[in-house]
Structure formats: structure tokens, C-alpha cells
N, C-alpha and C. Protein backbone atom coordinates (compact mmCIF):
# COMPACT_ATOMS: atom_id res chain seq x y z
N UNK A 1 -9.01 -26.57 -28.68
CA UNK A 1 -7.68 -26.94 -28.24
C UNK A 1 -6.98 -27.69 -29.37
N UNK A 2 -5.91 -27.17 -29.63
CA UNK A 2 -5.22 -27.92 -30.92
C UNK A 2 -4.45 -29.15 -30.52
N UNK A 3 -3.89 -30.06 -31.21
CA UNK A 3 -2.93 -31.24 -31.12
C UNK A 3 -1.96 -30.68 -30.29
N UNK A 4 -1.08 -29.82 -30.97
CA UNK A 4 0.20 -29.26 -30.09
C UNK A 4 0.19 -28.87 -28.72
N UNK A 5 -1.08 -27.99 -28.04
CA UNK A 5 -0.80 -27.46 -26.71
C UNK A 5 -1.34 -28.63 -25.83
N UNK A 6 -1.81 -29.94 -26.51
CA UNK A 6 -2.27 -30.97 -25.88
C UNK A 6 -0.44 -32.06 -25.72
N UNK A 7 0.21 -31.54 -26.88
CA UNK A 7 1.14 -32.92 -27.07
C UNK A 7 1.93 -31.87 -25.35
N UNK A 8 2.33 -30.53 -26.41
CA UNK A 8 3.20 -29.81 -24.93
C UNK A 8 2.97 -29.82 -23.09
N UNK A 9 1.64 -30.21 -23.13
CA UNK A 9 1.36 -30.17 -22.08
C UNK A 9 1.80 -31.74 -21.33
N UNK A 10 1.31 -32.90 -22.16
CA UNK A 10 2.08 -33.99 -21.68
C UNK A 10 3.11 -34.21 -21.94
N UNK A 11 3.86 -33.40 -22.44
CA UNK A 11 5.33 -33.05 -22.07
C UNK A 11 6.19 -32.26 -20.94
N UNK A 12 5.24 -31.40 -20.65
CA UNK A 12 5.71 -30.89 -19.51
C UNK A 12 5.66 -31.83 -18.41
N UNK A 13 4.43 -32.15 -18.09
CA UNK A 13 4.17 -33.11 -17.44
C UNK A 13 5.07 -34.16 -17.22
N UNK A 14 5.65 -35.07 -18.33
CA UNK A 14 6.77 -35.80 -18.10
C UNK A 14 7.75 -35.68 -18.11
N UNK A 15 8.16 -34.48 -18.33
CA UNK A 15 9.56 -33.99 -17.83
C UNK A 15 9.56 -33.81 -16.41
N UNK A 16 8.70 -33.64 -15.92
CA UNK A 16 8.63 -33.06 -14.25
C UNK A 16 7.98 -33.90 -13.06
N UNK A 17 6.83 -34.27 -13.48
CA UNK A 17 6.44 -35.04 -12.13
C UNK A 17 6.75 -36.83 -13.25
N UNK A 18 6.63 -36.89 -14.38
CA UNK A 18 6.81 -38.50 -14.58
C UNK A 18 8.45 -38.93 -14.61
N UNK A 19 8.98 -38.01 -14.69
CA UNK A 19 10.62 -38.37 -14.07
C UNK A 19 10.52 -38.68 -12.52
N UNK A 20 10.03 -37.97 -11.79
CA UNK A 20 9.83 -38.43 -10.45
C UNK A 20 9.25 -39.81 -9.90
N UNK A 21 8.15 -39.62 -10.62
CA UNK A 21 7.43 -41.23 -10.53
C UNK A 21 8.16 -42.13 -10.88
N UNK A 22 9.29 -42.47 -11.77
CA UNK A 22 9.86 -43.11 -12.57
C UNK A 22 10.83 -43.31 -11.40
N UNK A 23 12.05 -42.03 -10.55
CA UNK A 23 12.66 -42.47 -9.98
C UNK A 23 12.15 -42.98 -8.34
N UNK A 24 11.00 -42.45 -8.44
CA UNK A 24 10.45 -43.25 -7.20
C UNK A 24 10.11 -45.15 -7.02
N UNK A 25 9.81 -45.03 -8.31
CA UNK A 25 9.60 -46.32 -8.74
C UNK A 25 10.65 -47.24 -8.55
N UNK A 26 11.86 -46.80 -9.23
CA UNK A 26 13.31 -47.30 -9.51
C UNK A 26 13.63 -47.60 -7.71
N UNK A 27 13.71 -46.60 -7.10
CA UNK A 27 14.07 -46.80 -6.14
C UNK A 27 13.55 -47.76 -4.96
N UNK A 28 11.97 -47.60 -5.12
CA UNK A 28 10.93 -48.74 -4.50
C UNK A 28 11.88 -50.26 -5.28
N UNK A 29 11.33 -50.30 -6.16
CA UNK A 29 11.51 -51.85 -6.74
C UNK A 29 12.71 -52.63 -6.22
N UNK A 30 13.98 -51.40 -6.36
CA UNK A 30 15.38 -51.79 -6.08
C UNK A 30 15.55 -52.44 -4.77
N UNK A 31 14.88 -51.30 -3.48
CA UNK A 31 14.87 -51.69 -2.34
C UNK A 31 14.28 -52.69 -1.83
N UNK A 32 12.79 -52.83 -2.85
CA UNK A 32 12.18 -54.37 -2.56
C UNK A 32 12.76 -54.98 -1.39
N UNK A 33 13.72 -56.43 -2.38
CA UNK A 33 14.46 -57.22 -1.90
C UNK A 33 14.87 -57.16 -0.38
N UNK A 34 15.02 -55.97 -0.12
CA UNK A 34 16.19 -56.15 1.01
C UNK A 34 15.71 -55.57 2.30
N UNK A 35 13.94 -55.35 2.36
CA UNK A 35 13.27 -55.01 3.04
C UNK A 35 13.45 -56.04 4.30
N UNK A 36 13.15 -55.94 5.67
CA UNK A 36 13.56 -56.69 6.67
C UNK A 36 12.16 -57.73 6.73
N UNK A 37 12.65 -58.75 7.09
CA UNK A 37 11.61 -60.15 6.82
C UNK A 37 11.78 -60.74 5.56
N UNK A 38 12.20 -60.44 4.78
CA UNK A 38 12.11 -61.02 3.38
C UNK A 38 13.60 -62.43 3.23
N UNK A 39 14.93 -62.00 4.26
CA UNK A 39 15.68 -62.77 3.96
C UNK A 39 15.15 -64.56 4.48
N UNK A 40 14.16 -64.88 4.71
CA UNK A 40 13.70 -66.20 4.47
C UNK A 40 13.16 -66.73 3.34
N UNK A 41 12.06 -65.93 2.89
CA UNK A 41 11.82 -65.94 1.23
C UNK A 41 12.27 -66.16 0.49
N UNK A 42 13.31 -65.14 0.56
CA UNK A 42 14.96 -65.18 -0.35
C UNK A 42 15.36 -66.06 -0.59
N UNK A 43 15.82 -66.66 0.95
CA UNK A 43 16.77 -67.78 0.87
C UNK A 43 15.97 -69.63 0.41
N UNK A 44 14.89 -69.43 0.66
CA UNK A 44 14.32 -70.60 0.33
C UNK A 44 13.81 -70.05 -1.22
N UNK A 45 13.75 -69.36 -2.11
CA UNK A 45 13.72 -69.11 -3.50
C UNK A 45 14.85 -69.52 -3.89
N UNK A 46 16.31 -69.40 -3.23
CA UNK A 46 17.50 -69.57 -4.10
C UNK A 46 17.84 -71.18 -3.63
N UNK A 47 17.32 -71.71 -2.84
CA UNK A 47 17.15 -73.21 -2.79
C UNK A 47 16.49 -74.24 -3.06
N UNK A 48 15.52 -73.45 -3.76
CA UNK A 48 14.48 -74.47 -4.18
C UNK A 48 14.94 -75.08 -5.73
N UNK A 49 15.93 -74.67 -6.31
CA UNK A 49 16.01 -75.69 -7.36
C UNK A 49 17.27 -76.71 -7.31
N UNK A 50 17.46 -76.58 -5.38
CA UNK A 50 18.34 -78.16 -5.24
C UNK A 50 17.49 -78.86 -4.69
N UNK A 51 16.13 -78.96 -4.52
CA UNK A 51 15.12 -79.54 -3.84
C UNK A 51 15.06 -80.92 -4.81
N UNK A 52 14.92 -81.95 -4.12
CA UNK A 52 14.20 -82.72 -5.06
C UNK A 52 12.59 -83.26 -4.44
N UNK A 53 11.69 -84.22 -5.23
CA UNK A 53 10.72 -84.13 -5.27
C UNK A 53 9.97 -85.46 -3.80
N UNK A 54 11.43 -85.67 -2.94
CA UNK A 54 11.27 -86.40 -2.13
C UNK A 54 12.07 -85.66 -0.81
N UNK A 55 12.41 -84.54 -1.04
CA UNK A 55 13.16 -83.64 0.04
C UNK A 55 12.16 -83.64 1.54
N UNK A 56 12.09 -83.64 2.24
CA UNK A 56 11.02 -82.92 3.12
C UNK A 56 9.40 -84.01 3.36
N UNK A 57 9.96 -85.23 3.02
CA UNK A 57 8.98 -85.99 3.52
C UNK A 57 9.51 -87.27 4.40
């Protein structure tokens, strides 16, 4: 098997199913966030740096 029908082949390959993976990916990650249950997480991540170190006792 030579270099070339090895390089072409993982080329085909990522033209076709690793574009997919890629936009599957994109699309997972994006949606993350906004999955249902998460807006408590959220909201106490974007408040925690008005916390101070005597808040909550």
C-alpha cells in the first residue's frame, strides 16, 4: 500500500463522515447551555463573581 492511497483514503473519509462529526459536534456543544435544568447553574455561574467571601453565612 503506498503513501498516497493511504493519504486519499483519509481524505475521503474527512470530507464525508468527519464533516458530519464536526457538525454534530458544533451543534451538541452550542445547544449545551440551554438544555432544560441547567438555567440554575447558569445563573449562579454568572453571580458568583459578586459574591463576597462572607455572602451566605
Amino acid at each position: 500500500m503506498n503513501p498516497h492511497s493511504t493519504y486519499e483514503t483519509l481524505r475521503q473519509f474527512a470530507d464525508s463522515w468527519g464533516l458530519l462529526i464536526l457538525v454534530v459536534a458544533f451543534v451538541v456543544l452550542t445547544a449545551w447551555p440551554f438544555r432544560p435544568g441547567s438555567r440554575d447553574y447558569h445563573r449562579d455561574a454568572a453571580n458568583m463573581i459578586f459574591r463576597d467571601k462572607n455572602d451566605g453565612e
